[in-house]
Every structure is written in C-alpha cells, then in structure tokens.
C-alpha atoms as a PDB file:
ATOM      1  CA  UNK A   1     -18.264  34.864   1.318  1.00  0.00           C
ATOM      2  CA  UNK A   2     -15.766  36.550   3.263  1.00  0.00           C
ATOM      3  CA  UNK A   3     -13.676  36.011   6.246  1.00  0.00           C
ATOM      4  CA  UNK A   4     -15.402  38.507   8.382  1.00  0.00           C
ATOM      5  CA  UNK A   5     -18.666  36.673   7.431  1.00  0.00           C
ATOM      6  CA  UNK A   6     -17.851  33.069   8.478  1.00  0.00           C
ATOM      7  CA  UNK A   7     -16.118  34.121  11.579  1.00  0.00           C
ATOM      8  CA  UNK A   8     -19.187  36.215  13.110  1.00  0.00           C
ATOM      9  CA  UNK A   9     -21.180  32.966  12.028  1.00  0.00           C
ATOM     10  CA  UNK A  10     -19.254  31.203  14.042  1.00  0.00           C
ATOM     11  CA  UNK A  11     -18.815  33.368  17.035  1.00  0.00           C
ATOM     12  CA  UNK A  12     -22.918  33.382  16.700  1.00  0.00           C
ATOM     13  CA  UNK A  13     -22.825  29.272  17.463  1.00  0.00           C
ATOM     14  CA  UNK A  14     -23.715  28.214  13.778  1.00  0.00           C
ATOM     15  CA  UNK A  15     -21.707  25.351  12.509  1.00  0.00           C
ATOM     16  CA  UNK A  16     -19.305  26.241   9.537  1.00  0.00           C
ATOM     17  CA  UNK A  17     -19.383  24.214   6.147  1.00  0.00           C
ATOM     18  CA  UNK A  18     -16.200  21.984   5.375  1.00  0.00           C
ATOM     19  CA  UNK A  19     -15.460  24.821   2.227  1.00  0.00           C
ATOM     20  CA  UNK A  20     -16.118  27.868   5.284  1.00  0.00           C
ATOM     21  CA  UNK A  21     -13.374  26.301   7.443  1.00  0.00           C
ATOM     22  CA  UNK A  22     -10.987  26.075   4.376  1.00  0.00           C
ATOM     23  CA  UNK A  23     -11.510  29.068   3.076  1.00  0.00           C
ATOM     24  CA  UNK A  24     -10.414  30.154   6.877  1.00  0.00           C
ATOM     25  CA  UNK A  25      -7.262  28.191   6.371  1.00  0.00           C
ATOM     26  CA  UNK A  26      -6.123  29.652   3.476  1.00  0.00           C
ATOM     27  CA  UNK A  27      -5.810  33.308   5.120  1.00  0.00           C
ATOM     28  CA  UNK A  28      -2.398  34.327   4.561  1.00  0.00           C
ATOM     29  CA  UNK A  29       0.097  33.635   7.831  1.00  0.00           C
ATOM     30  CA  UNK A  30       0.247  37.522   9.127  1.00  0.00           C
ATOM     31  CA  UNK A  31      -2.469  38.942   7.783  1.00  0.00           C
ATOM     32  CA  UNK A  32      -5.577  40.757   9.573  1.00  0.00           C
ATOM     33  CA  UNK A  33      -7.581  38.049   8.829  1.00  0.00           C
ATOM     34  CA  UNK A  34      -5.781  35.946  10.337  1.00  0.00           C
ATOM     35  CA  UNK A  35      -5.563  37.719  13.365  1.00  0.00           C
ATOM     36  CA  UNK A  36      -9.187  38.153  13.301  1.00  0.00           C
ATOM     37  CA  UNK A  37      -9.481  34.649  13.402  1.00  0.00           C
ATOM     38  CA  UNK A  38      -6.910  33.740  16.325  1.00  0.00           C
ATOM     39  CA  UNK A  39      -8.714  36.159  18.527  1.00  0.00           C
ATOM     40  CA  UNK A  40     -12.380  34.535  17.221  1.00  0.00           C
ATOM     41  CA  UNK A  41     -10.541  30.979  18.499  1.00  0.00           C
ATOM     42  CA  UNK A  42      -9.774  32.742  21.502  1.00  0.00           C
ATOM     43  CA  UNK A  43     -13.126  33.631  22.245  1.00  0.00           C
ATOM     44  CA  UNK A  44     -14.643  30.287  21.001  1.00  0.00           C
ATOM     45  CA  UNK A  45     -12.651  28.615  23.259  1.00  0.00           C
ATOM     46  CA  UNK A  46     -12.981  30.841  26.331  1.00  0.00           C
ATOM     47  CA  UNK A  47     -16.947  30.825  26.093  1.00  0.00           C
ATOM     48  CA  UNK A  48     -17.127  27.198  25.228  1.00  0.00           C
ATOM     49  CA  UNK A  49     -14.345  26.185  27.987  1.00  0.00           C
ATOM     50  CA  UNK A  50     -16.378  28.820  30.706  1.00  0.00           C
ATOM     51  CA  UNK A  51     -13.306  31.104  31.507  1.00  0.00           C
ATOM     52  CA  UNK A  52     -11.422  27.716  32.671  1.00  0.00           C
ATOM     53  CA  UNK A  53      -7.932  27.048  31.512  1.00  0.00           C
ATOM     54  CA  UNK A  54      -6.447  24.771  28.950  1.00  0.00           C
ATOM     55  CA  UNK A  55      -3.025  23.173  29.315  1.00  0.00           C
ATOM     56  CA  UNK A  56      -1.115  21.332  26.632  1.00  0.00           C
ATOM     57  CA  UNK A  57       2.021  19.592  27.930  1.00  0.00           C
ATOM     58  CA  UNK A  58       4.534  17.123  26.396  1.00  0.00           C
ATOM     59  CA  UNK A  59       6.707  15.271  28.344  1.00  0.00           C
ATOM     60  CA  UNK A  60       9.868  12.951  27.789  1.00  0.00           C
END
C-alpha cells in the first residue's frame, strides 16, 4: 500500500492500522513522502484543533 494511499485515508477520518502508521515512519528523513506527510499532520491537526493554536513550551 503506498504512502499516498494511507495518508488520503487518513486525511478522509479513517483510522490507520498499527503496520499503516509504521510504514509512515519509515519514509526516508527528506524525502517527498515525507513532506507529504508533515503537511497531512498539518492539516490533521488544524481541522481537528478548529483553526486554534497549539503551543508547546518547556521551561527551567
């Protein structure tokens, strides 16, 4: 199954399999794929967030 596949699936709302999200995780570092599926986490977590910020801070 490719990349392309599981990542519309997902963008569609359909839950992945445990062997779809590895196979996801073992696109190469800088590869299109990969950057196919930053911007589908981008989207994922715009849509599911509604458009509303997320802020990760550490502080010492």
């Amino acid at each position: 199954m490719s990349g392309s596949f599981i990542i519309k699936k997902a963008l569609d709302g359909n839950v992945l399999s445990a062997d779809e999200i590895a196979q996801l995780f073992s696109a190469p570092l800088f590869s299109s794929e990969a950057a196919e599926i930053q911007a589908a986490s981008r989207q994922l977590s715009e849509r599911l967030s509604d458009g509303l910020a997320e802020v990760h801070a550490q502080m010492e």
